[in-house]
PDB file of N, CA and C in Angstrom:
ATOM      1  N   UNK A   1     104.035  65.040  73.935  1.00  0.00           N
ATOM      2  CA  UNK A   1     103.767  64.732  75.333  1.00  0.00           C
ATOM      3  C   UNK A   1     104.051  65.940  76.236  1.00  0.00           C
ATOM      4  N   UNK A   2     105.330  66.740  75.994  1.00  0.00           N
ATOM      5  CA  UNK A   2     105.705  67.651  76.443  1.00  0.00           C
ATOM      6  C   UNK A   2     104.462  68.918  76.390  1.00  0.00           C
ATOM      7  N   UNK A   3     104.152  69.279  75.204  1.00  0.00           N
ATOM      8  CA  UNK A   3     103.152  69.913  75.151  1.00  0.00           C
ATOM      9  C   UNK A   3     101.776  69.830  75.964  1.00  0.00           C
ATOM     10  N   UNK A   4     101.473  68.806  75.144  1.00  0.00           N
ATOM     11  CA  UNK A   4      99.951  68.334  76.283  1.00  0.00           C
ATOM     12  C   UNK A   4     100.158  68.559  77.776  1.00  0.00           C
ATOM     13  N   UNK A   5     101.163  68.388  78.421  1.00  0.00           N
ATOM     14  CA  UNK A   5     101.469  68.387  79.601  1.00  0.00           C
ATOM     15  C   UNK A   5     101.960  70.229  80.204  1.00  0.00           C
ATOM     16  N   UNK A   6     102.561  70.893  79.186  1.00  0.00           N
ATOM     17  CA  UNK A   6     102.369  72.476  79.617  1.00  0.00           C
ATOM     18  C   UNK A   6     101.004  72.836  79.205  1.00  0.00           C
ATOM     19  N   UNK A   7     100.079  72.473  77.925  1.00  0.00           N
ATOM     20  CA  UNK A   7      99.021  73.284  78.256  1.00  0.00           C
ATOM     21  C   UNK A   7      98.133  73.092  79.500  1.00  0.00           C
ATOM     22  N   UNK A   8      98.141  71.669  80.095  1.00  0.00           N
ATOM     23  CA  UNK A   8      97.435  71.104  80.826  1.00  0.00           C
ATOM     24  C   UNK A   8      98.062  72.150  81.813  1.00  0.00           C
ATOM     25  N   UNK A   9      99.176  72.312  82.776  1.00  0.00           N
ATOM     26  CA  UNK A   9      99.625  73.142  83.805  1.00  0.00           C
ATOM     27  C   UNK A   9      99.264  74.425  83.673  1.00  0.00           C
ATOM     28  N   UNK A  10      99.100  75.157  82.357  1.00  0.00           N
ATOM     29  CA  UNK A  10      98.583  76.338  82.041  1.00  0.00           C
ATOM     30  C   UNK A  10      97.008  76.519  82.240  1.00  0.00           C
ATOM     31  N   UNK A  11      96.466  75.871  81.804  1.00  0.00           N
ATOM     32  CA  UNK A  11      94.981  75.541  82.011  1.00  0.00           C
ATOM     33  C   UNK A  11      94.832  75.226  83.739  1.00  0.00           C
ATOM     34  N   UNK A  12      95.475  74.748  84.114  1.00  0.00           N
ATOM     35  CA  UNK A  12      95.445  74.953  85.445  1.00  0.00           C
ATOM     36  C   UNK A  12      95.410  75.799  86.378  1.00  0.00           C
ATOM     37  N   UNK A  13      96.932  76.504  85.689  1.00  0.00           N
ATOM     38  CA  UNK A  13      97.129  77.759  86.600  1.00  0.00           C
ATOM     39  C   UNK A  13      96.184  78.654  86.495  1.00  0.00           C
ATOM     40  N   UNK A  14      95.278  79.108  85.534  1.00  0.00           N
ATOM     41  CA  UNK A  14      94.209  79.769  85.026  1.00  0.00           C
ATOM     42  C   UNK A  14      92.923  79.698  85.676  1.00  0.00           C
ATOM     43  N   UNK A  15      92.922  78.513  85.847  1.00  0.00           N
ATOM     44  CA  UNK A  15      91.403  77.653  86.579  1.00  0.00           C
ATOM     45  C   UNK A  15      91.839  78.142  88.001  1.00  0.00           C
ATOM     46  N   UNK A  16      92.938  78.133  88.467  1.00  0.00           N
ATOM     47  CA  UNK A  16      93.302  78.439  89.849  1.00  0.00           C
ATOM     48  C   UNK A  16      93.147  80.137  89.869  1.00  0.00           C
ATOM     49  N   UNK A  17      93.782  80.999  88.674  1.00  0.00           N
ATOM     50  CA  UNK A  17      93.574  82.213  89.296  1.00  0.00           C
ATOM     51  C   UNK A  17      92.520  82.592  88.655  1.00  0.00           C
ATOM     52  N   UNK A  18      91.033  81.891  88.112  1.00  0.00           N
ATOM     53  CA  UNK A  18      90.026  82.172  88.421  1.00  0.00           C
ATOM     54  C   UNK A  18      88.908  82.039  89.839  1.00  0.00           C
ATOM     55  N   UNK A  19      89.316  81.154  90.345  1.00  0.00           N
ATOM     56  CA  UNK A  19      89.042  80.711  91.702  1.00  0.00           C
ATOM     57  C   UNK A  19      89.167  81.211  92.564  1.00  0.00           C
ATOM     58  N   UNK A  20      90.791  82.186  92.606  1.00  0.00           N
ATOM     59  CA  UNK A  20      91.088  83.091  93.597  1.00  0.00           C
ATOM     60  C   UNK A  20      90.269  84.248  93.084  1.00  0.00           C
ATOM     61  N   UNK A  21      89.922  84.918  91.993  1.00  0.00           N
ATOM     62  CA  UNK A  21      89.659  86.103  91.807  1.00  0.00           C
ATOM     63  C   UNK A  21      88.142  86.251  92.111  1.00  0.00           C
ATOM     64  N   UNK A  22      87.289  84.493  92.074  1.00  0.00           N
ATOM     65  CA  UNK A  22      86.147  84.702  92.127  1.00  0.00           C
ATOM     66  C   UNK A  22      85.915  85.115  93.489  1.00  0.00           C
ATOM     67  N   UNK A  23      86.661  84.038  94.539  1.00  0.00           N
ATOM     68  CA  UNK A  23      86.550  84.094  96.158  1.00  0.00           C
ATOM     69  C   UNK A  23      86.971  85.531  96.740  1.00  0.00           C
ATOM     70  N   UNK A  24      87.960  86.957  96.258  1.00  0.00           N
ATOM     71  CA  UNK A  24      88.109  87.622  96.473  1.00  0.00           C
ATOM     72  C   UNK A  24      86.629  88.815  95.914  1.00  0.00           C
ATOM     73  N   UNK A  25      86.101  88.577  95.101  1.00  0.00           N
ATOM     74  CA  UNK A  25      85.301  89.153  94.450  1.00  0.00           C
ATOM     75  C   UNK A  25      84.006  88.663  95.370  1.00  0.00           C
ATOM     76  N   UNK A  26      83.934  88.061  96.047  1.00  0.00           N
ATOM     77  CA  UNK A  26      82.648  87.517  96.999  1.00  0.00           C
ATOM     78  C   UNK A  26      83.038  87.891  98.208  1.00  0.00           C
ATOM     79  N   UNK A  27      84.255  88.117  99.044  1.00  0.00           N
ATOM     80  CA  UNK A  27      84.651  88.712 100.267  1.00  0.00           C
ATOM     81  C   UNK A  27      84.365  90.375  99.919  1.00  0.00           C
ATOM     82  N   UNK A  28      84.927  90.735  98.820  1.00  0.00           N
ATOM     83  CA  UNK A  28      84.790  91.749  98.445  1.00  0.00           C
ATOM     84  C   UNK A  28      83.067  92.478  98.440  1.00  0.00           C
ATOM     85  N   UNK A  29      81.858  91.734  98.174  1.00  0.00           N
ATOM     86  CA  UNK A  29      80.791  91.959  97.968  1.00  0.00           C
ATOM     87  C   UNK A  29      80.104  91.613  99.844  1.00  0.00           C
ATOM     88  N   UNK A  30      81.081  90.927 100.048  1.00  0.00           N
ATOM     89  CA  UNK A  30      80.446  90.600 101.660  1.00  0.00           C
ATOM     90  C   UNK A  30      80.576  91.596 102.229  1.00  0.00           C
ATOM     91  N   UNK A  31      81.817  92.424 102.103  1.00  0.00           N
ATOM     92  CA  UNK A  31      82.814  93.773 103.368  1.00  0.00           C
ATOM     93  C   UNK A  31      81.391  94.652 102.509  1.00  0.00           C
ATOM     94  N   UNK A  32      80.920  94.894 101.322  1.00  0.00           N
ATOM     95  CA  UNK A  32      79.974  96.124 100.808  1.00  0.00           C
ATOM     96  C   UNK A  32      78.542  95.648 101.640  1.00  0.00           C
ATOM     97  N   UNK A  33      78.004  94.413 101.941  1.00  0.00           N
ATOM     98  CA  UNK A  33      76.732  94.573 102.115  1.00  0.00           C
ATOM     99  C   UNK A  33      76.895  94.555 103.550  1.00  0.00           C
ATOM    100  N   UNK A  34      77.700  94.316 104.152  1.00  0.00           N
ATOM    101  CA  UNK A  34      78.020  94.833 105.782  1.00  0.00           C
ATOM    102  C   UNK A  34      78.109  96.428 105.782  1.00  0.00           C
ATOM    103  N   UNK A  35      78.892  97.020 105.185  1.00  0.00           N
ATOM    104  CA  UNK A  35      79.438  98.469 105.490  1.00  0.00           C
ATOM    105  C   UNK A  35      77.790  99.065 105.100  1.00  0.00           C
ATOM    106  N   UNK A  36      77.220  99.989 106.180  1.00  0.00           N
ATOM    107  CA  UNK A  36      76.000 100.824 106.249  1.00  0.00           C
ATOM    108  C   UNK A  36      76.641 102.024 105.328  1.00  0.00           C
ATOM    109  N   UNK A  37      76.268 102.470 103.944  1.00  0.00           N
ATOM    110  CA  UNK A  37      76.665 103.495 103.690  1.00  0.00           C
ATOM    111  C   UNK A  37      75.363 104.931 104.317  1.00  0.00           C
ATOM    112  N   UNK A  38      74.231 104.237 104.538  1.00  0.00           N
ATOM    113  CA  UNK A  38      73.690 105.329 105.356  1.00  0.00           C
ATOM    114  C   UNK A  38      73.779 106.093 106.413  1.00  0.00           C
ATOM    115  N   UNK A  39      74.672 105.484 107.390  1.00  0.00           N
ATOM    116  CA  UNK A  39      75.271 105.720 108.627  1.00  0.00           C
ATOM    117  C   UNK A  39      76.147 107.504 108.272  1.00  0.00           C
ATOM    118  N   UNK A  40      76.897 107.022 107.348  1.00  0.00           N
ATOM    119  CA  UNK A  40      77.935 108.547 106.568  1.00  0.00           C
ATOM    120  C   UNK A  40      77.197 109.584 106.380  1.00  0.00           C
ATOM    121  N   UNK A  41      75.722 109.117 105.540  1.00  0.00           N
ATOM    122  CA  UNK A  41      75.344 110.496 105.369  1.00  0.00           C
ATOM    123  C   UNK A  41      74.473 111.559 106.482  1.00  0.00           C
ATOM    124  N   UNK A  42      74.545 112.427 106.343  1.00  0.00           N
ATOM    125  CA  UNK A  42      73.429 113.153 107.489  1.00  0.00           C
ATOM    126  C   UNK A  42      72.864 114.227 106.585  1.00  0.00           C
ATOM    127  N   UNK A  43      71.669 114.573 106.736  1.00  0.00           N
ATOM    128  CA  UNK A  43      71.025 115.596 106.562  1.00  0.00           C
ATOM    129  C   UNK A  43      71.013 115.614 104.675  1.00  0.00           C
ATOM    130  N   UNK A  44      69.909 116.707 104.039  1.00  0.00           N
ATOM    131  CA  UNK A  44      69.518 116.340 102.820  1.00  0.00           C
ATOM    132  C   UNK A  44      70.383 116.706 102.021  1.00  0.00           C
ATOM    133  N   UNK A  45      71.449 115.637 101.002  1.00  0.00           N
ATOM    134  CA  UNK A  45      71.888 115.693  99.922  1.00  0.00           C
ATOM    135  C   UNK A  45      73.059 114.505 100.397  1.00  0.00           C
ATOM    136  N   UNK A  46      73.599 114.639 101.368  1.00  0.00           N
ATOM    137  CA  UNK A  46      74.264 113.199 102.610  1.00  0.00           C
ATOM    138  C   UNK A  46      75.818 113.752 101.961  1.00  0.00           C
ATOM    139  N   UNK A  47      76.228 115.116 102.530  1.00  0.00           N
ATOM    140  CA  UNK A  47      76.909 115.214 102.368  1.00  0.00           C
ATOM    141  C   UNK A  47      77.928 115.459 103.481  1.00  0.00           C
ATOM    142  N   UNK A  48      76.727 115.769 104.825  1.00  0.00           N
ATOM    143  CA  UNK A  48      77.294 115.833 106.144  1.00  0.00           C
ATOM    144  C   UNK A  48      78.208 117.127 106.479  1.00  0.00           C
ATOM    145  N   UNK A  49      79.162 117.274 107.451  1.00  0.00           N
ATOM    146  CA  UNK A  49      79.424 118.448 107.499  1.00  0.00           C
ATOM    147  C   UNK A  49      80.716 118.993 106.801  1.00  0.00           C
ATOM    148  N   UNK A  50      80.936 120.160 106.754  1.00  0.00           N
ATOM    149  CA  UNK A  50      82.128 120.907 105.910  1.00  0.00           C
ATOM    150  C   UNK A  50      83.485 120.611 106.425  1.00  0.00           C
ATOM    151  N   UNK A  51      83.962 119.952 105.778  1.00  0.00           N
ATOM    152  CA  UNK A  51      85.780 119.673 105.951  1.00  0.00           C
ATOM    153  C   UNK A  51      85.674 120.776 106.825  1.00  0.00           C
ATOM    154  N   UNK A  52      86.835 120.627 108.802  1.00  0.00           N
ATOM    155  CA  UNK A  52      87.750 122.018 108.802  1.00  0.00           C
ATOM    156  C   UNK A  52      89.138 122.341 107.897  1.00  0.00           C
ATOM    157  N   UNK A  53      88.689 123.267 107.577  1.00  0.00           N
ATOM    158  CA  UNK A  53      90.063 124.137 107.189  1.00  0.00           C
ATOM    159  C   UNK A  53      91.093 124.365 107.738  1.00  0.00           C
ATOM    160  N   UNK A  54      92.506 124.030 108.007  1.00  0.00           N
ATOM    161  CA  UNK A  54      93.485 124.389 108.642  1.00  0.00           C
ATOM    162  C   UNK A  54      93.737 125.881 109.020  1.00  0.00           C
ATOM    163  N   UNK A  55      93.713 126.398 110.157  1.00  0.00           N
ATOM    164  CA  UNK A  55      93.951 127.618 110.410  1.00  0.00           C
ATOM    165  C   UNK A  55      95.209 127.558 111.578  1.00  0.00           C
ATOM    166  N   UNK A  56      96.299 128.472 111.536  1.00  0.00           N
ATOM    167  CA  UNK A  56      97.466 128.426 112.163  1.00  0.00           C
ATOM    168  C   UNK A  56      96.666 128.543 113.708  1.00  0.00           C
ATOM    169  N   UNK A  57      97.875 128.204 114.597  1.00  0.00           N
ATOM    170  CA  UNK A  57      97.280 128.397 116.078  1.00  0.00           C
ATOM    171  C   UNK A  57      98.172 129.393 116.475  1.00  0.00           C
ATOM    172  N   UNK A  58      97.625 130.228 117.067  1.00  0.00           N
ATOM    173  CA  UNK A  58      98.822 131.424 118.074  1.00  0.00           C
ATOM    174  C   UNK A  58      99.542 132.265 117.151  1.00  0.00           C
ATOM    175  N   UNK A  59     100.509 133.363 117.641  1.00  0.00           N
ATOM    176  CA  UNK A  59     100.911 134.112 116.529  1.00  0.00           C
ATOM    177  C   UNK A  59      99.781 135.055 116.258  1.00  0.00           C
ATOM    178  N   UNK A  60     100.346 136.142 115.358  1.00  0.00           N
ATOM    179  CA  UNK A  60      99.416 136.991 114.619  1.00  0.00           C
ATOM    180  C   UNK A  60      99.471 136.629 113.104  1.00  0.00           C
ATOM    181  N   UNK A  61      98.245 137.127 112.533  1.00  0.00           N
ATOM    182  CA  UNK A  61      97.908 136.925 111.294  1.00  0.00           C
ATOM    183  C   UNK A  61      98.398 137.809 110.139  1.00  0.00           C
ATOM    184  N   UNK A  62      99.439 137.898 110.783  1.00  0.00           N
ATOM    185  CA  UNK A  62     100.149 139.084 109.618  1.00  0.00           C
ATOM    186  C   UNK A  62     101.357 138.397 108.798  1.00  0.00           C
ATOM    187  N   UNK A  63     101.168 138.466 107.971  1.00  0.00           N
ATOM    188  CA  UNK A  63     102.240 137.040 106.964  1.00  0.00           C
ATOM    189  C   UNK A  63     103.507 137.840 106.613  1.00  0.00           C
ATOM    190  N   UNK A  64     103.657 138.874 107.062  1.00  0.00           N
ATOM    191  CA  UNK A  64     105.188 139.651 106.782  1.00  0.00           C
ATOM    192  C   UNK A  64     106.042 139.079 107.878  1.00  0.00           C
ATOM    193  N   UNK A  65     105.711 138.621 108.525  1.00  0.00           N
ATOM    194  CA  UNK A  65     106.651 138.131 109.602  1.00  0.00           C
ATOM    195  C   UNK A  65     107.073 136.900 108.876  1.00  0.00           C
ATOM    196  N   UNK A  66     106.173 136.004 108.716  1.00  0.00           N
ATOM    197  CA  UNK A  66     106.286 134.368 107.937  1.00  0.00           C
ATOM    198  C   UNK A  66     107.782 134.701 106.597  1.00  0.00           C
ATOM    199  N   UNK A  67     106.796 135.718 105.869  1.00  0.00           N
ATOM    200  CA  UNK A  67     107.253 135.898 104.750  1.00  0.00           C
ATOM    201  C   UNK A  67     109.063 136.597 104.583  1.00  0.00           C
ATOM    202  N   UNK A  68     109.087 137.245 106.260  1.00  0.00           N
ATOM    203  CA  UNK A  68     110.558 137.433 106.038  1.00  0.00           C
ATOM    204  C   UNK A  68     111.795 136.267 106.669  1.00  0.00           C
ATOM    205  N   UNK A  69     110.973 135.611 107.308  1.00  0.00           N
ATOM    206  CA  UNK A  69     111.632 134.154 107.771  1.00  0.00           C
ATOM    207  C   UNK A  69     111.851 133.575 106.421  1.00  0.00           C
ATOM    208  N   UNK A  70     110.758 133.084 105.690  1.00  0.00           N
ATOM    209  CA  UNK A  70     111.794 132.396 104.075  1.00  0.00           C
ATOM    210  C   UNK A  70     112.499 132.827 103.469  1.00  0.00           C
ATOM    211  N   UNK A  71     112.552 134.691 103.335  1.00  0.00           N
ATOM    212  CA  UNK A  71     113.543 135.048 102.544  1.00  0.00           C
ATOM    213  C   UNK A  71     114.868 135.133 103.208  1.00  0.00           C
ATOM    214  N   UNK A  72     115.111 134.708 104.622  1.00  0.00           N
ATOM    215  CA  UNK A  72     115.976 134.679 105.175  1.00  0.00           C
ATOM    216  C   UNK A  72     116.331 135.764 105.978  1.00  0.00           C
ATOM    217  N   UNK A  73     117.979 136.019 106.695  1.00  0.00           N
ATOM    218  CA  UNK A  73     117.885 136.607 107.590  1.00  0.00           C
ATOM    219  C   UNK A  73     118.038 138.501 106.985  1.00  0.00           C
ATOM    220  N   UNK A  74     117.734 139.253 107.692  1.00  0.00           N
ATOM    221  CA  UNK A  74     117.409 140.297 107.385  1.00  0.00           C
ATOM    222  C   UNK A  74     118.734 141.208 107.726  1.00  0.00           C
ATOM    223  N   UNK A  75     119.533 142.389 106.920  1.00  0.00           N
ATOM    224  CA  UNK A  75     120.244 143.099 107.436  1.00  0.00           C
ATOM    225  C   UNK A  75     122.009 142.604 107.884  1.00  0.00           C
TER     226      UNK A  75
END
């Protein structure tokens, strides 16, 4: 009796987290046929434009200055 009665709760719980996985798997397919992936691309190959590159602001571009600040203080 004991038995019949855990597989039955097991079989349950199963049936339940198929249910959830199906309903997430259909929200999931809803958010894709909403989202325009054409909108992202521009121009031929849709790769759009080039990452910026981080470039320091202000200061000069001379890295001996940088470079004697990490090695610490000087003298």
């Amino acid at each position: 009796m004991e038995i019949g009665i855990t597989v039955a709760v097991i079989i349950g719980v199963i049936m339940l987290g198929v249910l959830v996985i199906h309903r997430l798997n259909a929200q999931r397919d809803e958010r894709i046929t909403v989202f325009r992936y054409s909108d992202t691309q521009s121009g031929p190959g849709g790769r759009g434009t080039k990452p910026k590159r981080w470039r320091p602001t202000g200061g000069s571009s001379d890295a001996s200055g940088r470079r004697e600040h990490r090695d610490g203080p000087t003298g």
